[in-house]
N, C-alpha and C. Protein backbone atom coordinates (compact mmCIF):
# COMPACT_ATOMS: atom_id res chain seq x y z
N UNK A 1 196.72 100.96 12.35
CA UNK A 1 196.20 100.85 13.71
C UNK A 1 197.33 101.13 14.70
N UNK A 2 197.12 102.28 15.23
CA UNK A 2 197.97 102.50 16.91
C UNK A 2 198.28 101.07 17.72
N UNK A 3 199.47 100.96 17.40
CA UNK A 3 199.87 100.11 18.91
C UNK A 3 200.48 100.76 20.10
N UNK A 4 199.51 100.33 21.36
CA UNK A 4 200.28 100.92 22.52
C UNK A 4 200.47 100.86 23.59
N UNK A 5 202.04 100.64 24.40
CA UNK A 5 201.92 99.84 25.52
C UNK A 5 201.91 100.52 26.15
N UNK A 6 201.26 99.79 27.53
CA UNK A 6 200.61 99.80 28.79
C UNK A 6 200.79 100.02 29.99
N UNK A 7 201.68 100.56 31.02
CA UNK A 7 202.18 100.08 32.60
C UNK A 7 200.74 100.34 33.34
N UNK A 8 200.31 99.42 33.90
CA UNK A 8 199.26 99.53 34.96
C UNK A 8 199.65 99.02 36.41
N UNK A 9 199.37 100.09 37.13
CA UNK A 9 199.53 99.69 38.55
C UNK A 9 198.46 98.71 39.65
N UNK A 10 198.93 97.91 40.29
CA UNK A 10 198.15 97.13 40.73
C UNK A 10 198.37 97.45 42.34
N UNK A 11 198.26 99.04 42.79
CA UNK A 11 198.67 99.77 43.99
C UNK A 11 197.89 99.24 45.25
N UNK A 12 198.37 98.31 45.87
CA UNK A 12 197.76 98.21 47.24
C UNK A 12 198.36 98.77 48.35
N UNK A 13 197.20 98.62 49.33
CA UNK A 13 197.47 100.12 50.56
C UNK A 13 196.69 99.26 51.22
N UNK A 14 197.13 98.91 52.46
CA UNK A 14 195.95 97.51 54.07
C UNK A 14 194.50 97.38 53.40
N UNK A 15 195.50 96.42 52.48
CA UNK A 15 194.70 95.18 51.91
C UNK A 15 193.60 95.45 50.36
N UNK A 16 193.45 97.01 50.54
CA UNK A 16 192.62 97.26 49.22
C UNK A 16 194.05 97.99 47.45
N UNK A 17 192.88 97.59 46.67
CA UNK A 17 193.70 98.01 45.30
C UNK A 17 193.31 99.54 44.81
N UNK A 18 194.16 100.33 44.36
CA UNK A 18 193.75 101.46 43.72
C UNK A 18 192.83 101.12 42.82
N UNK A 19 192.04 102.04 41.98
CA UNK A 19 190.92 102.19 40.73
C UNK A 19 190.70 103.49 40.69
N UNK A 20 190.29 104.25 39.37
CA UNK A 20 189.88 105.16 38.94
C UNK A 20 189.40 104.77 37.83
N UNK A 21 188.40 106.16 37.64
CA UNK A 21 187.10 106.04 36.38
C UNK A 21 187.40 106.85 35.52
N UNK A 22 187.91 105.95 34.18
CA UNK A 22 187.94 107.07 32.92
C UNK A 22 187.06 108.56 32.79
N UNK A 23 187.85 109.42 32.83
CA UNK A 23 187.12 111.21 32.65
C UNK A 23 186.57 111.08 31.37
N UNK A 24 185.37 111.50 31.57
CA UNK A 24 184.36 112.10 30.23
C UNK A 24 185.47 112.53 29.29
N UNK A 25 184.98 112.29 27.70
CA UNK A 25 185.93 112.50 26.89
C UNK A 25 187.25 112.16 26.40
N UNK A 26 187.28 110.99 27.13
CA UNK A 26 188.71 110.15 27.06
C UNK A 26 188.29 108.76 26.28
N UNK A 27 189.00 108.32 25.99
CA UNK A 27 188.75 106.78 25.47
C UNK A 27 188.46 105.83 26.46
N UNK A 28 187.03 105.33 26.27
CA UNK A 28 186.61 104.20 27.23
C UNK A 28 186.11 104.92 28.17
N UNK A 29 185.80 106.35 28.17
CA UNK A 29 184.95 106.95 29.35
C UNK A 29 184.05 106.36 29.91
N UNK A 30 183.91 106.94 31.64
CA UNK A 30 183.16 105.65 32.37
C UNK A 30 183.74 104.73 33.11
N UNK A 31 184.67 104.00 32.28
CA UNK A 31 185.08 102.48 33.03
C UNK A 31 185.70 102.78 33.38
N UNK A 32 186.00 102.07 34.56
CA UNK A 32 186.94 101.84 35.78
C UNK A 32 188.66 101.21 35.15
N UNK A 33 189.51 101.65 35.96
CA UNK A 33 190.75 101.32 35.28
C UNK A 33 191.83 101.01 36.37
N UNK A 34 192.79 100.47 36.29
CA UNK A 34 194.07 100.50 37.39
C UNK A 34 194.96 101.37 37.07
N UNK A 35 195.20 102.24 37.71
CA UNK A 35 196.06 103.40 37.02
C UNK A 35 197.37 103.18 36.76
N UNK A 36 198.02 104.45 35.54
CA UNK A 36 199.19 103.77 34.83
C UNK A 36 199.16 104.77 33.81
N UNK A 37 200.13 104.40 32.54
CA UNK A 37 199.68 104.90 31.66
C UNK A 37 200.74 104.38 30.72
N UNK A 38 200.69 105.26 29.58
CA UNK A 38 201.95 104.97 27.84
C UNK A 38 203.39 105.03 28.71
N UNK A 39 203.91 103.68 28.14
CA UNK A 39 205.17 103.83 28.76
C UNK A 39 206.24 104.51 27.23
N UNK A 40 206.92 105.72 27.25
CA UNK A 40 207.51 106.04 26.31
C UNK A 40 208.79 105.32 25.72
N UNK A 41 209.33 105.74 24.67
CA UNK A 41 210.36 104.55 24.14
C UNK A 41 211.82 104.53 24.72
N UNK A 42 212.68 103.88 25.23
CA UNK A 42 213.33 103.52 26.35
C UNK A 42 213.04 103.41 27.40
N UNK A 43 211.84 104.01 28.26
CA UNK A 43 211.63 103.13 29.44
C UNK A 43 211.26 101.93 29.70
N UNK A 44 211.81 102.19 31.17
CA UNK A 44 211.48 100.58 31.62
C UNK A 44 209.92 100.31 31.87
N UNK A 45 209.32 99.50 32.51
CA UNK A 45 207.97 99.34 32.90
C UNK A 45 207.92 99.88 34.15
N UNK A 46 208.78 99.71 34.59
CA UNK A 46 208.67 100.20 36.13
C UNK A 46 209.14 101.79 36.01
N UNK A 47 209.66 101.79 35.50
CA UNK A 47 210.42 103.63 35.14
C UNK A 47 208.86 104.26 35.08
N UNK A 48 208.05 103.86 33.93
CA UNK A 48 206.85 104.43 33.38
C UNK A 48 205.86 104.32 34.67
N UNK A 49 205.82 103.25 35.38
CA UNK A 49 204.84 103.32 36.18
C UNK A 49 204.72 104.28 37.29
N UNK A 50 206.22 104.32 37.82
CA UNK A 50 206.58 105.22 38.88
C UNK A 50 206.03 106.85 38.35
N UNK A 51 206.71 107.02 37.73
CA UNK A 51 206.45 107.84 36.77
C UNK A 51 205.09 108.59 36.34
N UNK A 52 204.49 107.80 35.99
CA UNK A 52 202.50 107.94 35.99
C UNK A 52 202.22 107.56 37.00
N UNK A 53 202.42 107.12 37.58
CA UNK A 53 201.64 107.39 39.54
C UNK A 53 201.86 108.79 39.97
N UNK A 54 203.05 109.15 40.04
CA UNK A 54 203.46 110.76 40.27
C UNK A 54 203.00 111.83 39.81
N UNK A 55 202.48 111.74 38.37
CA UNK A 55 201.35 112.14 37.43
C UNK A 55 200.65 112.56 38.00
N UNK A 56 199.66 111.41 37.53
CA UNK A 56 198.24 111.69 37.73
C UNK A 56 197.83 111.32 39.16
N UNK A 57 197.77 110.76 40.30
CA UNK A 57 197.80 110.72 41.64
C UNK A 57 198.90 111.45 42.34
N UNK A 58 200.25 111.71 42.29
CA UNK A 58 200.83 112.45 42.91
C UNK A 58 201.92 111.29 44.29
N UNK A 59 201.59 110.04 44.18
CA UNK A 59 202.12 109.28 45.05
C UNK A 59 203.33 108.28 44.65
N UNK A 60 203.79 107.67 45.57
CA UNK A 60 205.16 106.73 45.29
C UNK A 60 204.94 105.47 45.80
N UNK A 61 205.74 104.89 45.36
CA UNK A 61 205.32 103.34 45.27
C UNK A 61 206.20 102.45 45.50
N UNK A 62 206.67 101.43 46.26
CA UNK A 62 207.85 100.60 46.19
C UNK A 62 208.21 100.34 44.79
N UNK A 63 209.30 98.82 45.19
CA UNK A 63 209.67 98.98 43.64
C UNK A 63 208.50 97.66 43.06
N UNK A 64 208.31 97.93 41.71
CA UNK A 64 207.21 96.93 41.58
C UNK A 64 207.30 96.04 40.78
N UNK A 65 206.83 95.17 40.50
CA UNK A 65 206.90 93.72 40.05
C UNK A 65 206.31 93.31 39.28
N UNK A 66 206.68 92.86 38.19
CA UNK A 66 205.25 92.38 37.27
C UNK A 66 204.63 91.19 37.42
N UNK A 67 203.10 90.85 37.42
CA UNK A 67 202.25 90.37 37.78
C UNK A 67 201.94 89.71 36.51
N UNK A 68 201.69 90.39 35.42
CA UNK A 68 200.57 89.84 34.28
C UNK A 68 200.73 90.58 33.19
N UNK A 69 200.82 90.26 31.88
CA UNK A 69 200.84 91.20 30.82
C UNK A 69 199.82 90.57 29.46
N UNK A 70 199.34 91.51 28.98
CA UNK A 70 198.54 90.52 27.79
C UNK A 70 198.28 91.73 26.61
N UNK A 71 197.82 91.34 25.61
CA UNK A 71 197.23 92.55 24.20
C UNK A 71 195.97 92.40 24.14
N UNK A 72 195.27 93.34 23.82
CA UNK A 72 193.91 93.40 23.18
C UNK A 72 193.61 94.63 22.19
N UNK A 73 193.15 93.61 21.08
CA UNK A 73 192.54 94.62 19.89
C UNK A 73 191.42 95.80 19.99
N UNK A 74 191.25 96.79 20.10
CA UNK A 74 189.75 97.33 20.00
C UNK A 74 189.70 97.77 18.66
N UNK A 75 188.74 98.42 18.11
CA UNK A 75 188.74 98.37 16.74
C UNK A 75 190.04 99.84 16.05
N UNK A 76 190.32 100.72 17.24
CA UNK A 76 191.13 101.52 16.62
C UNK A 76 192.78 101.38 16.96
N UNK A 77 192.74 100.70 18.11
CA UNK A 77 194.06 100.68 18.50
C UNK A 77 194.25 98.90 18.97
N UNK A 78 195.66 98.33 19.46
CA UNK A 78 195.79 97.40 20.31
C UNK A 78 196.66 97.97 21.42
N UNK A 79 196.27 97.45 22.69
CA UNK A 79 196.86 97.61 23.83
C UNK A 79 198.05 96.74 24.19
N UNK A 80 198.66 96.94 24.89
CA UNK A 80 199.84 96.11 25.45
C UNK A 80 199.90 96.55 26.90
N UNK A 81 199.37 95.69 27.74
CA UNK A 81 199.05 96.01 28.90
C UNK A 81 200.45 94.92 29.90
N UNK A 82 201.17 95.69 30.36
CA UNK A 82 201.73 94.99 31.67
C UNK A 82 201.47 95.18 33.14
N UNK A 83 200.77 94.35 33.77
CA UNK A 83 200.36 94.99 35.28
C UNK A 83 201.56 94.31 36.07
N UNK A 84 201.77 95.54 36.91
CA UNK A 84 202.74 95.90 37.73
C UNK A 84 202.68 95.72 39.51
N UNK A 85 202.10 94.77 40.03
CA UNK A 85 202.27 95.09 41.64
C UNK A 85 203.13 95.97 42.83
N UNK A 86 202.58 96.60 43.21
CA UNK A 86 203.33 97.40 44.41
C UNK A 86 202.30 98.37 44.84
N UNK A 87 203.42 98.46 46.17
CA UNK A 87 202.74 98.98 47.39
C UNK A 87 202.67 100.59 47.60
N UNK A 88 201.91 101.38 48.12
CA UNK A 88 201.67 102.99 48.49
C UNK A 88 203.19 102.86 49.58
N UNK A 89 204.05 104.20 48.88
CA UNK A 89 204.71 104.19 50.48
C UNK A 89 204.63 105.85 50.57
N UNK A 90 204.44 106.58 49.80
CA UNK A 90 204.16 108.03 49.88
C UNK A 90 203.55 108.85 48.97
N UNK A 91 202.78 109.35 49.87
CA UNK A 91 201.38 110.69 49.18
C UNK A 91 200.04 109.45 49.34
N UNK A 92 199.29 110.41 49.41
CA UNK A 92 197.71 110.17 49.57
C UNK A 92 197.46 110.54 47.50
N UNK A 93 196.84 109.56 47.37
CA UNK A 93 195.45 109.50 46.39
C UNK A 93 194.45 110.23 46.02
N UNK A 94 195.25 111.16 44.67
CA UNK A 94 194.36 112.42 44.10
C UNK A 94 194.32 112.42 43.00
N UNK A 95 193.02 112.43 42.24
CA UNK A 95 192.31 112.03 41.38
C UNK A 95 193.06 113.06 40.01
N UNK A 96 193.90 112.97 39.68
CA UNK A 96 194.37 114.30 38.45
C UNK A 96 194.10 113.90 36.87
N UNK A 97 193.93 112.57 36.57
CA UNK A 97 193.03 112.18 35.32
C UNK A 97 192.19 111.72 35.05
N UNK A 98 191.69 111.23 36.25
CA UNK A 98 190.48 110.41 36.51
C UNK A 98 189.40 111.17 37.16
N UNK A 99 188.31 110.95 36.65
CA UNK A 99 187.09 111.73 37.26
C UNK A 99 186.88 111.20 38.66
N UNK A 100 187.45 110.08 39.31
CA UNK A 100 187.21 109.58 40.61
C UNK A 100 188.17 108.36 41.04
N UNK A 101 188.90 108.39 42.21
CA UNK A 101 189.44 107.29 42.66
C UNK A 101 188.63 106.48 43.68
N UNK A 102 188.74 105.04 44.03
CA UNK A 102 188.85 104.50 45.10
C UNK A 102 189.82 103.48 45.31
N UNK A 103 189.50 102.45 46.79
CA UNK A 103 190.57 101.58 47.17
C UNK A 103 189.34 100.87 47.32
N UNK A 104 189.66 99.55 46.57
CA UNK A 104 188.51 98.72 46.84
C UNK A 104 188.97 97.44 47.23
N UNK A 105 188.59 96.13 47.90
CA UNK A 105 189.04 95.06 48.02
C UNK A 105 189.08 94.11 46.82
N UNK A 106 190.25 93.54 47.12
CA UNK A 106 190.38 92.76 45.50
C UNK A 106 189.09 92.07 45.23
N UNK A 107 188.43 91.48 46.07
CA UNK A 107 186.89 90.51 45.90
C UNK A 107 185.90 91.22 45.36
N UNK A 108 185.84 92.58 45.45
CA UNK A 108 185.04 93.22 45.02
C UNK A 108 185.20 94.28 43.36
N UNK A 109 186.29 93.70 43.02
CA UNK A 109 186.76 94.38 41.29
C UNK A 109 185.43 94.10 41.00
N UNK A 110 184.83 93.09 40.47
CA UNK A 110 183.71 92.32 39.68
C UNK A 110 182.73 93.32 39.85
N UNK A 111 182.71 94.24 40.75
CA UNK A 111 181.22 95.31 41.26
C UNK A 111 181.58 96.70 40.29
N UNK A 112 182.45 96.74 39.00
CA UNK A 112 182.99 97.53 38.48
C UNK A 112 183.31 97.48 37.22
N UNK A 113 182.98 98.05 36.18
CA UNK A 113 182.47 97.81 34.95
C UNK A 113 184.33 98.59 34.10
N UNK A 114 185.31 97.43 33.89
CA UNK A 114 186.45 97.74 33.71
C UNK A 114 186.41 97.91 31.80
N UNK A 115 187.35 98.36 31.28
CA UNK A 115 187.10 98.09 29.68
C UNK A 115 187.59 96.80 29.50
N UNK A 116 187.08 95.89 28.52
CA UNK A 116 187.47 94.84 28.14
C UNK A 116 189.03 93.93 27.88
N UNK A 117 189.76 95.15 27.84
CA UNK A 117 191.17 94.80 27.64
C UNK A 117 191.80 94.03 29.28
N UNK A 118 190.95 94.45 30.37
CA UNK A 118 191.00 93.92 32.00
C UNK A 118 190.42 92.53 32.18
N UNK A 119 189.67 92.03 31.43
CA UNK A 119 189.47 90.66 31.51
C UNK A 119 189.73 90.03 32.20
N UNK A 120 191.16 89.68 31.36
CA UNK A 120 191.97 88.25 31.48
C UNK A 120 192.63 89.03 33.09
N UNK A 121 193.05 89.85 33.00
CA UNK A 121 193.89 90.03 34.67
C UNK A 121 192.52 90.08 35.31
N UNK A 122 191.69 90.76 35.37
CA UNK A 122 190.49 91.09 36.84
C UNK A 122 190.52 89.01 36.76
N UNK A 123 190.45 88.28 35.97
CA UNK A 123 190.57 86.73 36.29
C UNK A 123 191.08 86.86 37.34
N UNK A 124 192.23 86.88 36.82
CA UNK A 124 193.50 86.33 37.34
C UNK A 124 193.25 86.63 39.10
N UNK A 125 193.13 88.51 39.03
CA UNK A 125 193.46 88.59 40.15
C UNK A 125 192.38 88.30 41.13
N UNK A 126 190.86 87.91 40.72
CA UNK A 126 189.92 87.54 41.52
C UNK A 126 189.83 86.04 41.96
N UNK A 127 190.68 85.06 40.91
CA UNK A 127 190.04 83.92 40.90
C UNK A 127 191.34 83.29 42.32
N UNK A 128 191.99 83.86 42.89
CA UNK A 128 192.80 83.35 43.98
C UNK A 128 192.41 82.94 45.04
């Protein structure tokens, strides 16, 4: 079984969080996600995150902080997810792996059908 870790961004911009929707044909297509991606072997978490923001959105980010980290099994792989807080400080929000972005208010994650491995953080970050 694939093990594989995680950097997810937890990108806020006046007051709302980034999200994008897994592209058709990807693993977990459909669900909604915090963007991020495989952090490779010697980077940091924050190296990787910066890094995959620039990617696949094209934007920059202060420096960011970790928030929350946890594992989850699915039946082919386990995840190793670390979410990362920080802020938009340059480029606008363009969709390059994701079939769709938005900025939604943190109160409203729950209106968004995330993959299961988001659980325990969408908790975390709703129940404040």
């Amino acid at each position: 079984m694939a093990y594989v870790p995680v950097a997810i961004g937890l990108v806020m911009h006046q007051g709302r969080i980034l999200i994008g929707r897994r592209a058709a044909g990807s693993h977990l297509a459909g669900f909604w996600e915090f963007p991020g991606g495989k952090r490779r072997a010697g980077e940091s978490w924050e190296n990787c995150l910066r890094r995959e923001l620039k990617e696949e959105l094209g934007i920059s980010v202060d420096a960011p902080v970790r928030f929350w980290e946890g594992r989850h099994a699915y039946r082919d792989r386990t995840v190793w997810l670390v979410a990362l807080r920080c802020r938009l400080v340059r480029g606008q929000a363009r969709p390059r792996a994701s079939s769709e972005i938005r900025w939604v208010r943190p109160a409203d994650l729950g209106d968004y059908a995330f993959p299961p491995a988001n659980e325990r953080l969408l908790y975390r970050l709703t129940s404040r």
